[in-house]
Protein backbone atom coordinates (compact mmCIF):
# COMPACT_ATOMS: atom_id res chain seq x y z
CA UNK A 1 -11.72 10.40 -26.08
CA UNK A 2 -12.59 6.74 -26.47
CA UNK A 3 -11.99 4.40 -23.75
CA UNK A 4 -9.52 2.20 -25.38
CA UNK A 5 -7.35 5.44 -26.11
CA UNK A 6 -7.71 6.42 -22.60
CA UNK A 7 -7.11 3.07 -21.64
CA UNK A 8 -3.80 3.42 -23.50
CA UNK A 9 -3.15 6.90 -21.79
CA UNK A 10 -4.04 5.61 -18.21
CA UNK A 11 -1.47 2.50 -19.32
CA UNK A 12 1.31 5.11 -19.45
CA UNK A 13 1.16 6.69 -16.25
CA UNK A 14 1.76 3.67 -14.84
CA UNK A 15 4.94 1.50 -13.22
CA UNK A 16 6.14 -0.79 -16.50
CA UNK A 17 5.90 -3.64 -14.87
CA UNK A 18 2.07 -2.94 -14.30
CA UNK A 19 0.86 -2.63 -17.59
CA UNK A 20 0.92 -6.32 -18.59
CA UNK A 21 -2.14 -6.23 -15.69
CA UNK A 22 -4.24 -4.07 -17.40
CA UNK A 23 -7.68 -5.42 -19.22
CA UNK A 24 -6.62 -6.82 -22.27
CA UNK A 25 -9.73 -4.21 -24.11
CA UNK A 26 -9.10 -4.49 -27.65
CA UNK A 27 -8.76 -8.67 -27.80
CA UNK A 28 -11.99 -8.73 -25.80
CA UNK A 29 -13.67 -6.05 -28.58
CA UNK A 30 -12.39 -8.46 -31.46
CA UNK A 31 -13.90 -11.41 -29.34
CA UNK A 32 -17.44 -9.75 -29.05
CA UNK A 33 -16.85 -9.33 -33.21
CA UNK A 34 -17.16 -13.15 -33.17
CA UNK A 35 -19.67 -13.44 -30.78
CA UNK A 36 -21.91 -11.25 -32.95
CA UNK A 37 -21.47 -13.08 -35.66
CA UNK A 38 -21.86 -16.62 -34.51
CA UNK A 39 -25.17 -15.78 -33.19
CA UNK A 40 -25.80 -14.88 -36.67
CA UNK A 41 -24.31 -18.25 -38.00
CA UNK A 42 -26.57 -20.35 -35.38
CA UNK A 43 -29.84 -18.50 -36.34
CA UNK A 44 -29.75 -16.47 -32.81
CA UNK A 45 -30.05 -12.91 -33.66
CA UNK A 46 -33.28 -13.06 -35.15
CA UNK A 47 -34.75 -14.87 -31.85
CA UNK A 48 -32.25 -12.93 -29.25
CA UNK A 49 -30.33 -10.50 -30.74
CA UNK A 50 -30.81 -5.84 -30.39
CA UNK A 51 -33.10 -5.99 -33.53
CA UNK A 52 -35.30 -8.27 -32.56
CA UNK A 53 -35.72 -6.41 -29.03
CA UNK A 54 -36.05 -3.07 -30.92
CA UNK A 55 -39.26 -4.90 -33.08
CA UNK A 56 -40.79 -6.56 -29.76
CA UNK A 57 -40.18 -10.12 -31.72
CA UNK A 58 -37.47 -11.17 -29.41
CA UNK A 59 -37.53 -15.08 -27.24
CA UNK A 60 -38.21 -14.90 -23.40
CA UNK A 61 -34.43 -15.50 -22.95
CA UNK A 62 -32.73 -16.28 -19.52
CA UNK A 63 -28.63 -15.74 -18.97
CA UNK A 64 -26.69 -18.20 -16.82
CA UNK A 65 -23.28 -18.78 -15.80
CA UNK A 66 -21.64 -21.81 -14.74
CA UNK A 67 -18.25 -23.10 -13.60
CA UNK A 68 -15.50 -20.85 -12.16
CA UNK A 69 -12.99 -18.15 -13.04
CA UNK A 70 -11.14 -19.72 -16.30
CA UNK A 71 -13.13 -22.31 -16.53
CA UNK A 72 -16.69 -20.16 -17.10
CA UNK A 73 -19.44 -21.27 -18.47
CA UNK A 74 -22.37 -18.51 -19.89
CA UNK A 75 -25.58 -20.35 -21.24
CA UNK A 76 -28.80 -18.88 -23.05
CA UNK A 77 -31.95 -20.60 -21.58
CA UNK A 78 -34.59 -19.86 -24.84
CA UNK A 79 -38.14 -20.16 -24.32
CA UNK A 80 -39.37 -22.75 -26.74
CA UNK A 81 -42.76 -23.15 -28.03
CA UNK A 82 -44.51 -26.13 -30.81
CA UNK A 83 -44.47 -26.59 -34.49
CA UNK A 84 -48.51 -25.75 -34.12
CA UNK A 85 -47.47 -22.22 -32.82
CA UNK A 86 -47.61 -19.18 -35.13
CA UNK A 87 -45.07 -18.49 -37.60
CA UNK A 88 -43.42 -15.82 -35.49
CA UNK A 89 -42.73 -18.28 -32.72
CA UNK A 90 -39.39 -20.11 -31.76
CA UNK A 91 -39.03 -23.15 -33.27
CA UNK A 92 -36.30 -25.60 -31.26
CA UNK A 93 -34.55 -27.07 -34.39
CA UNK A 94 -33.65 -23.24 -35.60
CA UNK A 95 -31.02 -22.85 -33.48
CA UNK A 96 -29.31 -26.33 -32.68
CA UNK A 97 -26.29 -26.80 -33.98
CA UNK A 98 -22.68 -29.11 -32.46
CA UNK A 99 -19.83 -27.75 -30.10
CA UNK A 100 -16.38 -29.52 -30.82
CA UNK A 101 -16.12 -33.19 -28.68
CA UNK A 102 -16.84 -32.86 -24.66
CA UNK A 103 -17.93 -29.15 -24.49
CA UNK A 104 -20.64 -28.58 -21.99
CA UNK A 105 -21.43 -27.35 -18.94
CA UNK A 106 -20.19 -28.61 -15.32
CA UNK A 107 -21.94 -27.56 -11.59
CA UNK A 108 -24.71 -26.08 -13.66
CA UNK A 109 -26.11 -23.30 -11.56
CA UNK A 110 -29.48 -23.52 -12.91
CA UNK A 111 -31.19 -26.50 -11.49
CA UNK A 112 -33.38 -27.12 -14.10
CA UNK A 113 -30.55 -27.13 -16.42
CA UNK A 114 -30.39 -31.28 -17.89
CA UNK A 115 -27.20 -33.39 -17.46
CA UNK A 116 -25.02 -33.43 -19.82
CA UNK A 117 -24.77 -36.80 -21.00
CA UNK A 118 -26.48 -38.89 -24.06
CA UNK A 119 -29.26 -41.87 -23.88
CA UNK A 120 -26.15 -44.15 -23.52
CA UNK A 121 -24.95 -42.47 -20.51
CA UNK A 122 -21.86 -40.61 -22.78
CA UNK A 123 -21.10 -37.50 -22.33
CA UNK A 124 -23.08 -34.94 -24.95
CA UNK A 125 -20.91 -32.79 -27.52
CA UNK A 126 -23.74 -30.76 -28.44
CA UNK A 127 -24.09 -26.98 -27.24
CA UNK A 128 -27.34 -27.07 -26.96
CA UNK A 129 -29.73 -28.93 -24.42
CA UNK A 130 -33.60 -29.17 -24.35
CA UNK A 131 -35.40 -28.97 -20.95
CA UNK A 132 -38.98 -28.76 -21.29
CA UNK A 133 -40.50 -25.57 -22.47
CA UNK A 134 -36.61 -24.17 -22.81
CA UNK A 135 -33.33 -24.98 -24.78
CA UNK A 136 -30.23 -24.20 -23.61
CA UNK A 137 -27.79 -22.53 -25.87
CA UNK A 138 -23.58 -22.35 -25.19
CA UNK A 139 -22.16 -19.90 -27.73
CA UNK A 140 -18.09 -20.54 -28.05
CA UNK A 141 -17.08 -17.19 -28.87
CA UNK A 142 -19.25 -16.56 -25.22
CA UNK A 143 -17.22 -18.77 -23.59
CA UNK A 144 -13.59 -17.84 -24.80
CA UNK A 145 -14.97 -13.84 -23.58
CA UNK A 146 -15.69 -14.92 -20.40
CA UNK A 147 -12.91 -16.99 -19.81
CA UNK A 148 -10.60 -13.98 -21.35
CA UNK A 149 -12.33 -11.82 -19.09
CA UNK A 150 -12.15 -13.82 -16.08
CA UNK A 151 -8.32 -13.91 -16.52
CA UNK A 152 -7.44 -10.58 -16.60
CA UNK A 153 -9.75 -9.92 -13.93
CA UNK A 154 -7.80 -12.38 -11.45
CA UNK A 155 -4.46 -11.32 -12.48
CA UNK A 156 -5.11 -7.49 -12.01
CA UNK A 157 -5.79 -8.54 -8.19
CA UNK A 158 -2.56 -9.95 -7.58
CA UNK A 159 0.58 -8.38 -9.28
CA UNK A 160 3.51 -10.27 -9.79
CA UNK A 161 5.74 -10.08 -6.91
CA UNK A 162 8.44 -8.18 -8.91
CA UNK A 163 6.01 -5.05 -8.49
CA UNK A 164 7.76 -3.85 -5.75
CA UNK A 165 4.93 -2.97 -4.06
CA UNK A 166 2.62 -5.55 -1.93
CA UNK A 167 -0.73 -4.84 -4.54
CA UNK A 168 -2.68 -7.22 -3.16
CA UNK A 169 -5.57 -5.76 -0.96
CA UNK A 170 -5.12 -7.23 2.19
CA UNK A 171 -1.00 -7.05 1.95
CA UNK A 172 -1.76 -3.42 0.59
CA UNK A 173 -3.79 -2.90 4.49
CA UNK A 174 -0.59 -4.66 6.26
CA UNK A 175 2.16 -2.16 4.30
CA UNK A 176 -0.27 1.21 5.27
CA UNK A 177 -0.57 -0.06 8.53
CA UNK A 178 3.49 -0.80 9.33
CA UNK A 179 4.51 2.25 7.62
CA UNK A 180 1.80 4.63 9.34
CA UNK A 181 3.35 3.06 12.86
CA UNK A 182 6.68 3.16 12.40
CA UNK A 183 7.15 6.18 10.64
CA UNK A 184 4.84 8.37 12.73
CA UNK A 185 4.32 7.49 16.31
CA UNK A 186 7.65 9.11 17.26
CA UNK A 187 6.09 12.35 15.79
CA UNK A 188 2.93 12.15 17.50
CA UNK A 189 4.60 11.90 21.22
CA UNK A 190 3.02 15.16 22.87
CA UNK A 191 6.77 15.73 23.95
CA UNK A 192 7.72 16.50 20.23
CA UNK A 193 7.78 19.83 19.16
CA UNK A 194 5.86 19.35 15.71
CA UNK A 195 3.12 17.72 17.37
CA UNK A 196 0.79 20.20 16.34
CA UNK A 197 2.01 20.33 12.97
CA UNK A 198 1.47 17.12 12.57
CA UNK A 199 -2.32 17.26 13.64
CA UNK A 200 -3.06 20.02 11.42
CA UNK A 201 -1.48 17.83 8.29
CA UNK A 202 -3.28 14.93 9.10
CA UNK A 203 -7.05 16.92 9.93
CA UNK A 204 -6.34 18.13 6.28
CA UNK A 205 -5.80 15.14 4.79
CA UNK A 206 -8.94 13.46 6.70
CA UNK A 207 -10.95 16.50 5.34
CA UNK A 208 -10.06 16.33 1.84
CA UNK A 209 -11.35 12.04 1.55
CA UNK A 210 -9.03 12.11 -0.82
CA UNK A 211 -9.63 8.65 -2.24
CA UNK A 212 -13.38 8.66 -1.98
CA UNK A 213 -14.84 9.66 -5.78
CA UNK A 214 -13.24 9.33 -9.15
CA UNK A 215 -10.07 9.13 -10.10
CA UNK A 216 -9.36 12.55 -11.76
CA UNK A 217 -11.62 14.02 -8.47
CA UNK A 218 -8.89 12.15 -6.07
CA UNK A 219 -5.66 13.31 -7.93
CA UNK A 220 -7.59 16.78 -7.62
CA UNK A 221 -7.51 16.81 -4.03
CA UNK A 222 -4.72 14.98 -3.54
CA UNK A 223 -3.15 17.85 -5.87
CA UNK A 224 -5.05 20.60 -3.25
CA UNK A 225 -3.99 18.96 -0.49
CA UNK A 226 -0.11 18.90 -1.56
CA UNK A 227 -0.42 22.44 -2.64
CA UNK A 228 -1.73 23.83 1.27
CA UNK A 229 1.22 21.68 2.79
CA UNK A 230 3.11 24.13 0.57
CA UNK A 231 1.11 27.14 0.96
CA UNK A 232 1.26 26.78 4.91
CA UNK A 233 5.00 26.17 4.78
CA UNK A 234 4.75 23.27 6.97
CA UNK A 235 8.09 21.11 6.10
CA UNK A 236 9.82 24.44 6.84
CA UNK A 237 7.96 25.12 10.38
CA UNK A 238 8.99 21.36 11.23
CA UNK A 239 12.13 21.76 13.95
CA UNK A 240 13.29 18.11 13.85
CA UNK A 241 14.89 16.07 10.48
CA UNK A 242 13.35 13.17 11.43
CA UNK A 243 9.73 14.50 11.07
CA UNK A 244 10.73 16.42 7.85
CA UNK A 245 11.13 12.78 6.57
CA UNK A 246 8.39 11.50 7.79
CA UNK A 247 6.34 13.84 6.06
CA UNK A 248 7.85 12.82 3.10
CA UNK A 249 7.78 8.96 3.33
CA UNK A 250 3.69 10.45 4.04
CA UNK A 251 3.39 11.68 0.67
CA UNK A 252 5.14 9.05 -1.16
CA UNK A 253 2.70 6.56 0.69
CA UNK A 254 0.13 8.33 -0.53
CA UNK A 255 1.46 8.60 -4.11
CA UNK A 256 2.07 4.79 -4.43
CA UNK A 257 -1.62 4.92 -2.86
CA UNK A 258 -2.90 6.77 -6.13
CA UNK A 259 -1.14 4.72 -8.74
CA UNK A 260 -3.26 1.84 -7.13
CA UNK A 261 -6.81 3.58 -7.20
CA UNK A 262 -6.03 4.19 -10.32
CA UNK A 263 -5.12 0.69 -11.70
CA UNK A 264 -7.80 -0.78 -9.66
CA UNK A 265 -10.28 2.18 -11.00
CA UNK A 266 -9.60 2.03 -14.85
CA UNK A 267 -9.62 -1.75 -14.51
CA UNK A 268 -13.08 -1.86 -13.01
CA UNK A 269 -14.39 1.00 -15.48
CA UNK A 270 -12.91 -1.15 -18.32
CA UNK A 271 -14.90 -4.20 -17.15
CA UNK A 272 -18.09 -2.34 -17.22
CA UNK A 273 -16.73 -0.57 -20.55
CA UNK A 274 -16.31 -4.07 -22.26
CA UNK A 275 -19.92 -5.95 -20.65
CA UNK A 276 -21.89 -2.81 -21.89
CA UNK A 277 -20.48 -3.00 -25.10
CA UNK A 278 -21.28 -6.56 -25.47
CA UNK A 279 -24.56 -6.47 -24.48
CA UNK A 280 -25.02 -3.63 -27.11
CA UNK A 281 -23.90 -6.02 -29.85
CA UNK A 282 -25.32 -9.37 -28.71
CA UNK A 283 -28.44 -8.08 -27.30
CA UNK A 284 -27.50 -10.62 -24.22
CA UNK A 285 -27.76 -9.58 -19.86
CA UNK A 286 -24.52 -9.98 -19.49
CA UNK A 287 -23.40 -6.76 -17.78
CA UNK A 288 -26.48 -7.11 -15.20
CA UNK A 289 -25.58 -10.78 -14.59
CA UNK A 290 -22.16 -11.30 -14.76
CA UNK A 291 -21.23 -9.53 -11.75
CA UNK A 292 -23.91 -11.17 -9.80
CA UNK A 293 -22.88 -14.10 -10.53
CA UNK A 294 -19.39 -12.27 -9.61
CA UNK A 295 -20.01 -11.12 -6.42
CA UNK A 296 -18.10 -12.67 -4.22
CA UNK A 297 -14.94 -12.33 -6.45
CA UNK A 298 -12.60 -9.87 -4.91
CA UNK A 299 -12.73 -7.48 -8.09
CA UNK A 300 -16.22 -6.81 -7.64
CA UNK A 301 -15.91 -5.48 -4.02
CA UNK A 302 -16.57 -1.92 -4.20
CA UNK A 303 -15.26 -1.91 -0.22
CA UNK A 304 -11.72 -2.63 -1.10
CA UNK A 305 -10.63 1.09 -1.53
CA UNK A 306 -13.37 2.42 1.19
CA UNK A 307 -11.41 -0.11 3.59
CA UNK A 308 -7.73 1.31 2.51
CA UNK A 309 -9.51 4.58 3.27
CA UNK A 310 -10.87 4.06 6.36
CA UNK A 311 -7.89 2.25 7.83
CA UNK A 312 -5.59 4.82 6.54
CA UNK A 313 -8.27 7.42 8.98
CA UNK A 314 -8.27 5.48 11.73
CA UNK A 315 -4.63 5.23 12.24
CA UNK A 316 -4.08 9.03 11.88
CA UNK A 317 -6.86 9.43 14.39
CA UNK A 318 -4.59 7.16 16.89
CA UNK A 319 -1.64 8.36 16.12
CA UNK A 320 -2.24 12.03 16.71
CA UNK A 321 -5.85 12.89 18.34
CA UNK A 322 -8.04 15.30 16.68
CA UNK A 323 -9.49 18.38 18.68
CA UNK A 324 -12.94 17.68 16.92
CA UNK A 325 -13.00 14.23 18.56
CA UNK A 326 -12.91 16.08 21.84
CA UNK A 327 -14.80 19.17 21.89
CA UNK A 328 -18.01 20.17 23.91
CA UNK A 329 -21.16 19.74 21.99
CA UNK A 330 -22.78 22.89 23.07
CA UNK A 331 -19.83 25.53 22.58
CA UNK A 332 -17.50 23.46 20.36
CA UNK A 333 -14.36 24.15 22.32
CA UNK A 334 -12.49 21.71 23.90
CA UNK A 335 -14.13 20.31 26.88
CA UNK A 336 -12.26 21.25 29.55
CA UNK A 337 -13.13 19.83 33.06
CA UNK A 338 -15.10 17.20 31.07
CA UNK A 339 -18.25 15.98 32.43
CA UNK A 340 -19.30 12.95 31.69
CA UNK A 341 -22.94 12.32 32.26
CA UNK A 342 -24.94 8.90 32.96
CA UNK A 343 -25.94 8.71 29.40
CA UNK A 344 -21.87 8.78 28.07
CA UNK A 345 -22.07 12.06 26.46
CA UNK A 346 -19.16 14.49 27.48
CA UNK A 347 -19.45 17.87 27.99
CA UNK A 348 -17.22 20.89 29.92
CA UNK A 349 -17.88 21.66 33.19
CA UNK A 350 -18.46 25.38 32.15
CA UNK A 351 -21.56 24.12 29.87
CA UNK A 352 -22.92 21.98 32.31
CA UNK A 353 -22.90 24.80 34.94
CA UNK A 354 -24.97 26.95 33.17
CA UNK A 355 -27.35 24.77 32.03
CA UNK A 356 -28.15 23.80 35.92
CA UNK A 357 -28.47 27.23 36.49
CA UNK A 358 -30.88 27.74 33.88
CA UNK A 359 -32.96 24.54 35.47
CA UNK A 360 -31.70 22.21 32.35
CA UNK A 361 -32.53 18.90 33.31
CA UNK A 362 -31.98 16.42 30.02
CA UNK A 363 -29.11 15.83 27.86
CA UNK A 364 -28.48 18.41 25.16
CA UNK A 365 -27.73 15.45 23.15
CA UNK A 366 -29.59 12.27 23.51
CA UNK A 367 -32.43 13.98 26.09
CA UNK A 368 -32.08 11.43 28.87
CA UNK A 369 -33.97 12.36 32.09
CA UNK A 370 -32.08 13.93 34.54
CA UNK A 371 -28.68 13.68 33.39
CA UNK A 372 -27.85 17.17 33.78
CA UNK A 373 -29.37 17.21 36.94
CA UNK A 374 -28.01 14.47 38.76
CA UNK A 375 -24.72 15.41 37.30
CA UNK A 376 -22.01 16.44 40.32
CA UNK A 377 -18.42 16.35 41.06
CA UNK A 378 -18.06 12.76 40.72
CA UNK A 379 -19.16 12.55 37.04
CA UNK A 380 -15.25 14.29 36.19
CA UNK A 381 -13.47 12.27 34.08
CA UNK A 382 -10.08 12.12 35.26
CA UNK A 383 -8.78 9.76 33.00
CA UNK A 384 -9.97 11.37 29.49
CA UNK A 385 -9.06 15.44 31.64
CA UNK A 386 -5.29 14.24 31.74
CA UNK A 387 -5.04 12.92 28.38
CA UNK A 388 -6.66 15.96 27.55
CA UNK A 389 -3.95 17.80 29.54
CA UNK A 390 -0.95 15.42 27.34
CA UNK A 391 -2.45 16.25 23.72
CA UNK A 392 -4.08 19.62 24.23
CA UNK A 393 -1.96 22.20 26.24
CA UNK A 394 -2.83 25.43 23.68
CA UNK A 395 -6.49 24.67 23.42
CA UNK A 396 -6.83 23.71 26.98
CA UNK A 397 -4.67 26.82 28.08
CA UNK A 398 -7.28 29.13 25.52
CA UNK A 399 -10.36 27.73 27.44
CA UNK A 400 -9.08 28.75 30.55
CA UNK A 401 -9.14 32.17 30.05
CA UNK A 402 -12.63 32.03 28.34
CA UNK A 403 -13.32 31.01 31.53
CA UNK A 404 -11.99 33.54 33.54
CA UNK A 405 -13.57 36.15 31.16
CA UNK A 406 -17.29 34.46 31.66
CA UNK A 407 -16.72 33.88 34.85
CA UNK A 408 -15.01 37.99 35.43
CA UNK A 409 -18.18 39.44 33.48
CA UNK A 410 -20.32 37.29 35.49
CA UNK A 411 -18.73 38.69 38.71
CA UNK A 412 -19.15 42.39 37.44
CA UNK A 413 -22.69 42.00 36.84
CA UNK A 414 -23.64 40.50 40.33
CA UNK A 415 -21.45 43.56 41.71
CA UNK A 416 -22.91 46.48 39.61
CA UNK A 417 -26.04 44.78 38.48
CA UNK A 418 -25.64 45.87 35.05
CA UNK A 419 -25.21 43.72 32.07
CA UNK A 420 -22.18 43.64 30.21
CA UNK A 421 -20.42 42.25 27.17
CA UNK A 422 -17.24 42.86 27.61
CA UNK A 423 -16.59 44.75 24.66
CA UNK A 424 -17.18 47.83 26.88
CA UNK A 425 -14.95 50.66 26.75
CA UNK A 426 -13.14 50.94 30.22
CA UNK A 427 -15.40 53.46 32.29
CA UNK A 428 -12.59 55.19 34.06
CA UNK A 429 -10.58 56.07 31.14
């Protein structure tokens, strides 16, 4: 399928009063049309253009951009060489030619670029400026691209306000936030019942990365992730209305979340679609350049959806604590009686026991000297054992009675001095 028909299929799946955002695709194709073929009326394909590049006759050719968004300015700086050069060479008079009264360039960001002003001091009206060794070329059809481009670009980054949704990035952050807060801290209390189904939701959701990838990989897994919600009958094993409605307000946040990515994704495709086919035609740097010159623009921040994403994680992780975020490094269960040695790592006290037994002296993690050893009653963290105790009740309740089984089998071997398992059939029966 060609872009601008999936362009026109993307268009549809989304709110009517988005559309009008959309890169305008097709006007900017027509406007590359006359691009192509003013290079052609000015004698520049034949210095600059895919043919000449193809034949290895092509002019050392620089591309510049001056001025702001729609008011741009893109410029060709053209190696120039003598009359007394051979035939094949560049000659300066082939390619000069007028712009319409008071066209030219402002806050030129090349510094060699010359003012643009006549002998008199007037401004110039010509399109074309000689510096030296180089002229510098301002195509029209260039400019009303650009400008075009520029446009679209800025309006897909702020909706109008009749959206209904707060598009903008940074009011997009400030609606996640609010809703993830007000709609879910009542159901993370460790005093609600659906606590736990609640953590189990939202370790799915932070496994899937849902909006990391492409689009049709993100509606995938958003899809997958939906589907297991389903699956699991979680809604159903919720006791209380009020978090069967949160869970819902969850998944409509997240919808509204995909129809962004995937405005914001076919609009960025579509402005790589359109500079790639422009440079195809002209034979010009634009699609290398342009966003350089770009970079600081807001549309050209590839961070914008990784910081939705990551601020969407982090609040989930606050709201309801993950048992991964607190499990012993050496067994990977929770660690219980948590031990918190010099060098910050945390570990249970059952781990740490055995490895002073076994004459352990340096972190399992980091290998600092001695922080096993010098590890004693004091190093219990009370503080992080009773939150523990709040959040994690089953898991904390299941390591117990690992315990008691180690610590039973280790009792029974001292006694008998035989080694056991404890997957021993009993001896008396």
């Amino acid at each position: 399928m060609k872009f601008a028909k999936k362009l026109e299929s993307t268009a549809s799946e989304l709110p009517i009063e988005w559309r009008p955002y959309l890169l305008k695709y097709k006007p900017l194709k027509k406007c590359i049309n006359r691009i192509v073929a003013e290079m052609e009326t000015r004698g520049l394909t034949a210095q600059v253009g895919p043919d000449a590049k193809e034949s290895g006759d092509a002019q050392r050719v620089e591309y510049l951009f001056s001025g702001d968004t729609g008011d741009l300015h893109p410029w060709l700086k053209i190696a120039i060489q003598g009359d007394n050069d051979s035939d094949g060479c560049h000659n300066k008079g082939s390619v000069v030619s007028n712009l319409s009264p008071n066209e030219g360039v402002a806050n030129a960001q090349d510094s060699e670029m010359p003012e643009m002003s006549t002998s008199d001091g007037e401004p110039s009206d010509s399109s074309e400026r000689s510096s030296g060794d180089y002229i510098y070329v301002e195509l029209n059809s260039e400019v009303e691209f650009f400008n075009i481009l520029t446009t679209d670009m800025s309006n897909a980054m702020t909706l109008n306000s009749s959206s209904g949704m707060h598009i903008h990035c940074y009011a997009l952050l400030t609606f996640i936030c609010h809703a993830l807060t007000n709609k879910f801290d009542l159901q993370a209390s460790p005093k609600n019942n659906d606590m736990y189904i609640w953590r189990e939701i939202f370790r799915l959701y932070i496994e899937k990365n849902i909006f990391r990838g492409s689009i049709e990989k993100s509606k995938d897994k958003m899809q997958a992730f939906a589907d297991e919600i389903q699956t699991t009958k979680m809604l159903k094993k919720m006791q209380a209305k009020r978090s069967k409605k949160a869970l819902q307000t969850f998944l409509e946040l997240n919808a509204s979340l995909m129809i962004f990515h995937q405005f914001y994704n076919v609009n960025q495709t579509a402005v790589t679609k359109i500079l790639k086919k422009h440079d195809k035609r002209s034979g010009l740097s634009a699609s290398s350049e342009f966003p350089i010159f770009m970079q600081k623009d807001q549309f050209f921040s590839n961070g914008m959806l990784e910081m939705i994403y990551k601020i969407i994680n982090t609040k989930l992780i606050t709201i309801i604590p993950q048992l991964d975020d607190y499990n012993c490094p050496v067994c990977y269960a929770i660690a219980w009686r948590p031990i918190r040695l010099s060098c910050e790592h945390v570990f249970c006290v059952r781990c740490l026991i055995k490895a002073q037994r076994k004459g352990l002296s340096r972190c399992p993690v980091c290998r600092a000297e001695k922080a096993v050893t010098n590890a004693d009653a004091t190093n219990l963290d009370i503080p992080l054992q009773n939150f523990m105790q709040l959040y994690f009740k089953r898991e904390i309740k299941e390591k117990r009675k690992e315990n008691e089984r180690e610590q039973a089998i280790a009792d029974c071997q001292a006694i008998t001095g035989q080694k056991f398992t404890g997957d021993e059939a009993c001896v008396i029966m």
